[in-house]
Protein backbone atom coordinates (compact mmCIF):
# COMPACT_ATOMS: atom_id res chain seq x y z
CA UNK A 1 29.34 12.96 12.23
CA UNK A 2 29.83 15.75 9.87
CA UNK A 3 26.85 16.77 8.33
CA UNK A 4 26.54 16.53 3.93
CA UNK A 5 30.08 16.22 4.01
CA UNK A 6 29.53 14.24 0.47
CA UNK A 7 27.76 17.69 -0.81
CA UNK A 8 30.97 19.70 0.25
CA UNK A 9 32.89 17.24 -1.81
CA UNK A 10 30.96 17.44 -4.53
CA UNK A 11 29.88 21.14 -5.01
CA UNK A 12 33.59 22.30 -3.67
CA UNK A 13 36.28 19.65 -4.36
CA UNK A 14 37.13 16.96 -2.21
CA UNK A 15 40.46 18.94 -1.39
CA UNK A 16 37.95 21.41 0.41
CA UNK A 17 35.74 18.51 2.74
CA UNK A 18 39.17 17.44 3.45
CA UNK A 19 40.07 20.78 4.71
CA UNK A 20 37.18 20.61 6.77
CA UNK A 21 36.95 17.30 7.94
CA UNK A 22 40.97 18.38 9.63
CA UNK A 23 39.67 21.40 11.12
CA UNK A 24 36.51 19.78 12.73
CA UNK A 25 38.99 17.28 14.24
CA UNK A 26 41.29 20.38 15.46
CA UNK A 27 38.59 21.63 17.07
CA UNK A 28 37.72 18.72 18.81
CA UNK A 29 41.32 17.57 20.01
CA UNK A 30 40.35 20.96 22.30
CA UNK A 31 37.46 19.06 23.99
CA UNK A 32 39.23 16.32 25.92
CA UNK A 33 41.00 16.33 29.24
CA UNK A 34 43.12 13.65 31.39
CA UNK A 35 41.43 10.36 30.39
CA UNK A 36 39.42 11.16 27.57
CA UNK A 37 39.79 10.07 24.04
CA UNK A 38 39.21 11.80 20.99
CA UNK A 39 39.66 9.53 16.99
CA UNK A 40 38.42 9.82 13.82
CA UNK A 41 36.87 6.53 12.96
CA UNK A 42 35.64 7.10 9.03
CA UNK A 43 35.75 9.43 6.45
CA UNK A 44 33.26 12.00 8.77
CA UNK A 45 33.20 10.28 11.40
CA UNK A 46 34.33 10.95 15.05
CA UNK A 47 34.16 9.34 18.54
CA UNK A 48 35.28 11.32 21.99
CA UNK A 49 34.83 9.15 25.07
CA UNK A 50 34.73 11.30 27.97
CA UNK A 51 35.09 10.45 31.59
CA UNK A 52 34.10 12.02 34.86
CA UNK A 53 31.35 14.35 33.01
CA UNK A 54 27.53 14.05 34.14
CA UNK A 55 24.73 14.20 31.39
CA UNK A 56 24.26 18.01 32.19
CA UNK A 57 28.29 18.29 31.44
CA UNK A 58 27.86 16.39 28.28
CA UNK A 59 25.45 17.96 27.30
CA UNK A 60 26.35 21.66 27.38
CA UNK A 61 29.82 20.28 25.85
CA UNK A 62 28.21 18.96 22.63
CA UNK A 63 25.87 22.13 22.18
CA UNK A 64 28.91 24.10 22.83
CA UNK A 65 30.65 21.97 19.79
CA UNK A 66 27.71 22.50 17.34
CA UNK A 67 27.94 26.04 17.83
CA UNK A 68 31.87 26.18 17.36
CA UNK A 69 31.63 23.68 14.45
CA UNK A 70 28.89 26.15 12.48
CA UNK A 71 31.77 29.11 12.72
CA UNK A 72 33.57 29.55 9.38
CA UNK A 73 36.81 28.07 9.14
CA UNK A 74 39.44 29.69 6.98
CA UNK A 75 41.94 27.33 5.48
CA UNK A 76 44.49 28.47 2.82
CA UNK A 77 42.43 31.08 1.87
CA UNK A 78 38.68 29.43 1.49
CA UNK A 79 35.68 29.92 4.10
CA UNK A 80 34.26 27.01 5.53
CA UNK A 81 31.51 25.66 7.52
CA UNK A 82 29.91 22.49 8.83
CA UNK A 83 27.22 21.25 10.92
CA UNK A 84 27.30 18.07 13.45
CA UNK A 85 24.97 15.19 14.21
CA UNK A 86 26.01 13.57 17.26
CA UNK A 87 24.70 10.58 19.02
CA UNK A 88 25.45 10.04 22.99
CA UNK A 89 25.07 6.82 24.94
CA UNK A 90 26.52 7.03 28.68
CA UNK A 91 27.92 3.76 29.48
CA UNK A 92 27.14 1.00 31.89
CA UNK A 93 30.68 0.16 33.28
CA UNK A 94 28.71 -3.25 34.44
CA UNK A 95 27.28 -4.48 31.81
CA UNK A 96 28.11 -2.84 28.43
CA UNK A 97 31.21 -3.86 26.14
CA UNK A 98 32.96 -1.66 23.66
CA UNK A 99 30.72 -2.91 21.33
CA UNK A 100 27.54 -2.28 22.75
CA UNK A 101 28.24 1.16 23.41
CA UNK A 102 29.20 1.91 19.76
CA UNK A 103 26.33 0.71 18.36
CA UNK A 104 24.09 2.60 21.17
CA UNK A 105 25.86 6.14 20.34
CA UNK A 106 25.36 5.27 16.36
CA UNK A 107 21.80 4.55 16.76
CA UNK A 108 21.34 7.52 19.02
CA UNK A 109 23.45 9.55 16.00
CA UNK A 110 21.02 7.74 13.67
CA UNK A 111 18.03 8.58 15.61
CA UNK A 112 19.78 12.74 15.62
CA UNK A 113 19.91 12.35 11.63
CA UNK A 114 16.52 11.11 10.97
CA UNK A 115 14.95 14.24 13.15
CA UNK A 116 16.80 16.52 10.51
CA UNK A 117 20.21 16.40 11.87
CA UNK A 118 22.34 19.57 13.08
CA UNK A 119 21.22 18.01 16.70
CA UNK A 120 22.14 15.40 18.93
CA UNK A 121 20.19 12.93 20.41
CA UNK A 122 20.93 10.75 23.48
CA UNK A 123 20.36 6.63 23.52
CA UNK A 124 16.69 5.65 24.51
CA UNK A 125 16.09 1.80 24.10
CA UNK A 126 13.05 2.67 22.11
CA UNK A 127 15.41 4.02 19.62
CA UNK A 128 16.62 0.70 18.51
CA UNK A 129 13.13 -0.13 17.74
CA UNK A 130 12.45 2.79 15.88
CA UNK A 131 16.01 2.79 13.97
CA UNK A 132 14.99 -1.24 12.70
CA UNK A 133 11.12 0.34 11.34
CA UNK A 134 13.14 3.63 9.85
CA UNK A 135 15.47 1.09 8.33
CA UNK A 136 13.06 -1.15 6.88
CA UNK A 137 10.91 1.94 5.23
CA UNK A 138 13.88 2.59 3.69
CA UNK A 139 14.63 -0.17 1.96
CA UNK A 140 11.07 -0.43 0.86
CA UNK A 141 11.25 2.76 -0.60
CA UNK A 142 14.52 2.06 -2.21
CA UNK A 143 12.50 -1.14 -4.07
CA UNK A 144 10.08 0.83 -5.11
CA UNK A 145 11.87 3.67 -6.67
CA UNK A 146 13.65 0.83 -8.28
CA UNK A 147 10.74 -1.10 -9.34
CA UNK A 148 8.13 1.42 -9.92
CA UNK A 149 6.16 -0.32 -6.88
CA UNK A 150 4.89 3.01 -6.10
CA UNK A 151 1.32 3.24 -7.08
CA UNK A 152 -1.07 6.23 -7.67
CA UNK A 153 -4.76 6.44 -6.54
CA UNK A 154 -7.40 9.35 -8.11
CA UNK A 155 -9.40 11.02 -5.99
CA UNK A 156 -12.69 12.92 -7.96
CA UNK A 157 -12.69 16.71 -7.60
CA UNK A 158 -15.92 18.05 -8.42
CA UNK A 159 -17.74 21.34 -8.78
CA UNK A 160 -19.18 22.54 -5.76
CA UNK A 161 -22.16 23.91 -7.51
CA UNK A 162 -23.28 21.18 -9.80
CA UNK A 163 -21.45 17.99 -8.31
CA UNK A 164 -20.11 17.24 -11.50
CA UNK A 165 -16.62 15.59 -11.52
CA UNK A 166 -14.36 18.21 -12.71
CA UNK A 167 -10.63 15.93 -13.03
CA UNK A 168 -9.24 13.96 -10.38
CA UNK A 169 -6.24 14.58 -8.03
CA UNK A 170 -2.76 12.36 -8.31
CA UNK A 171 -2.26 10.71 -4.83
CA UNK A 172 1.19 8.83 -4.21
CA UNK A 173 0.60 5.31 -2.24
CA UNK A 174 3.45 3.06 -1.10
CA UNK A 175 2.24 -0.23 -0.83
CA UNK A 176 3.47 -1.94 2.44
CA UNK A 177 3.93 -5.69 1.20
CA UNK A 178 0.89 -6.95 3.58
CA UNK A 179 -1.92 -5.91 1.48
CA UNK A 180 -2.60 -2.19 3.31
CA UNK A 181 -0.47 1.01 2.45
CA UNK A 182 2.16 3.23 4.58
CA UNK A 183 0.72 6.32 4.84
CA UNK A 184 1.54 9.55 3.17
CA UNK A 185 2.70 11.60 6.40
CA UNK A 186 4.99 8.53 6.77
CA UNK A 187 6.75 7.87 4.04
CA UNK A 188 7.44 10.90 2.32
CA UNK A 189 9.50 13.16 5.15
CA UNK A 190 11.55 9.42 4.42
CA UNK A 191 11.78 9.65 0.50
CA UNK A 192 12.82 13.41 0.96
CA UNK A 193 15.51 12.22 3.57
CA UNK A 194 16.71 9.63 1.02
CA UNK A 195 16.90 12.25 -1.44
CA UNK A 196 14.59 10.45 -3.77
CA UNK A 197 11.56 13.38 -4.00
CA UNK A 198 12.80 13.96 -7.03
CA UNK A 199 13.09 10.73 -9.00
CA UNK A 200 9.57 9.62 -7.52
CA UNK A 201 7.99 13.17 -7.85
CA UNK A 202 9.17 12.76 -12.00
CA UNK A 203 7.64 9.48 -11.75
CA UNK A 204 4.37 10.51 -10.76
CA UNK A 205 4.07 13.22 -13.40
CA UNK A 206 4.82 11.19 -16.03
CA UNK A 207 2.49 8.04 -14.81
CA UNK A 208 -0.12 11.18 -14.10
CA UNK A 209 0.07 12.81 -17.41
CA UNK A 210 0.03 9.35 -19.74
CA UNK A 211 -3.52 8.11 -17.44
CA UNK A 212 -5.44 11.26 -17.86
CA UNK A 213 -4.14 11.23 -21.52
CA UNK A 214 -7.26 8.64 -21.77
CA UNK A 215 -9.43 10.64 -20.04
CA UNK A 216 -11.88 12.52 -21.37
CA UNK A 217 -10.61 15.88 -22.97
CA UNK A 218 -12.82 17.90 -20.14
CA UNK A 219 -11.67 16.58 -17.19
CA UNK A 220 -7.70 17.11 -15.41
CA UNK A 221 -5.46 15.57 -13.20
CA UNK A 222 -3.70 17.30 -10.25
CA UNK A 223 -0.07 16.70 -9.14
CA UNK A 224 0.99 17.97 -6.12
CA UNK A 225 5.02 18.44 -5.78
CA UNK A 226 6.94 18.41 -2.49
CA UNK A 227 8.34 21.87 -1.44
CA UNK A 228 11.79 20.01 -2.43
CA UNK A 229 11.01 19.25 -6.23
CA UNK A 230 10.92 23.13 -6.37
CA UNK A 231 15.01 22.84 -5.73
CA UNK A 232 15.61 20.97 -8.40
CA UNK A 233 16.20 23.05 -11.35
CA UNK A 234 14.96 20.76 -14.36
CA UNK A 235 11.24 20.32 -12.83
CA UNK A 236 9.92 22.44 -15.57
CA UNK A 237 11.22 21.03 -18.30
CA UNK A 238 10.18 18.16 -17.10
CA UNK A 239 7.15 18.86 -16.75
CA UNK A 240 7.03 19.71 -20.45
CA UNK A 241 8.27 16.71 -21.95
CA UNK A 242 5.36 14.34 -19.48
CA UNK A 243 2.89 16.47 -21.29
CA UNK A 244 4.07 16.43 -24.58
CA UNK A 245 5.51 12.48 -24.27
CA UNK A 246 1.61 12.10 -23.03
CA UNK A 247 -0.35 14.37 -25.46
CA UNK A 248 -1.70 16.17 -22.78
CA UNK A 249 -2.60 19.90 -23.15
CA UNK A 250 0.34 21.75 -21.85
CA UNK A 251 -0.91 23.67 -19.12
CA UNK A 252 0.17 23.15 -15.87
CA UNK A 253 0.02 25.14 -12.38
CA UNK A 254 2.59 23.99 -10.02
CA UNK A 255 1.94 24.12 -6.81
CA UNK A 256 3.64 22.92 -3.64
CA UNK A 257 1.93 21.48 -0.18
CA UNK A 258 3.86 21.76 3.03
CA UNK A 259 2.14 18.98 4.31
CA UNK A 260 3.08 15.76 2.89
CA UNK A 261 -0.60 13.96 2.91
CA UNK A 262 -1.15 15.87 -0.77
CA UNK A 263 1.40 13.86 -2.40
């Protein structure tokens, strides 16, 4: 599968991912040899079923695509470039059907676009486990955002000299439906994935801001903001209009954590 072939489209014209999308396939109509098969099967989507190769063979043969695929392609005048997640299951002439090994190369291509993509990943049985837990995060996280079932906890920051509470820090917690709480270095690699940072990073300012608006004047409240909020160009400005919307002083320090835990 072609990776952000949707953010091609939309920063460059679809005219352009189309150009792309035909050259990716061009490229791979040079991969197959007596027996093989090579279709497009969705908008970015491919499938080659190879014959005769050994995992070693595959192997080098997808790494070799990646690399072609990243070369810029010049169509009609305009540069282009794309990056591949594939997913490889070798089949069981005994005991798998068409179907079964279509749906073990897409969760294996599922599995390659959850660790980050531009990679490929070949089908593990575990993976089928994993892809149903990924899955359900997601659409607990997609509730959430939805239903502002997100929930935010304050931890006390004091002085270290005289002990005495100084503000409190903003800590996102996803609730998990069962009474407990998904952790922190769980969910969020998942909301930034989903491309949601942003929406739930705004909504923790704002729910931050209006709580310590009934705090007394002398104390603060910390937000911490995924390295990806940074990349979104109205964070400022948002930031502005949670402080003055709350009352709040307007002084703020952004600051980004690498690790996810400080959300």
């Amino acid at each position: 599968e072609l990776d952000r072939c949707k953010v091609v489209n939309e920063t460059r014209g679809h005219y352009v991912g189309e150009l792309l999308i035909q050259a990716v396939g061009q490229r791979l109509t040079h991969v197959p040899r007596k027996g093989d098969t090579v279709a497009r099967i969705g908008g970015d989507e491919f499938i080659l079923a190879l014959t005769g190769r050994s995992e070693s063979d595959i192997a080098a043969l997808v790494e070799q695509l990646m690399r072609d695929t990243t070369e810029p392609i010049v169509r009609r005048n305009k540069s282009i470039s794309g990056k591949l997640s594939i997913g490889i299951y070798l089949v069981d002439r005994q005991t798998d059907t068409m179907a079964d090994a279509l749906h073990k190369a897409d969760v294996a291509l599922y599995q390659a676009k959850a660790d980050g993509r531009n990679t490929y990943r070949l089908f593990t049985e575990d993976m089928e486990t994993g892809m149903r837990a990924r899955r359900a995060l997601e659409q607990l996280i997609g509730r959430a955002t939805a239903q502002n079932g997100f929930e935010l906890h304050y931890q006390p920051l004091l002085h270290a000299e005289s002990g005495a509470c100084a503000g409190f820090e903003a800590l996102l917690r996803l609730p998990d439906g069962k009474g407990g709480y998904v952790s922190p270095l769980t969910c969020i690699p998942v909301i930034e994935a989903m491309g949601l940072i942003s929406a739930v990073g705004k909504w923790v300012i704002e729910e931050a801001t209006r709580t310590a608006a009934t705090w007394p004047s002398h104390l603060f409240v910390s937000v911490n903001l995924s390295v990806k909020q940074f990349e979104d160009g109205t964070l400022a400005g948002h930031v502005k209009r949670a402080l003055d919307s709350s009352g709040s002083v307007s002084y703020t320090h952004l600051r980004a954590h690498e690790t996810p835990e400080h959300l």
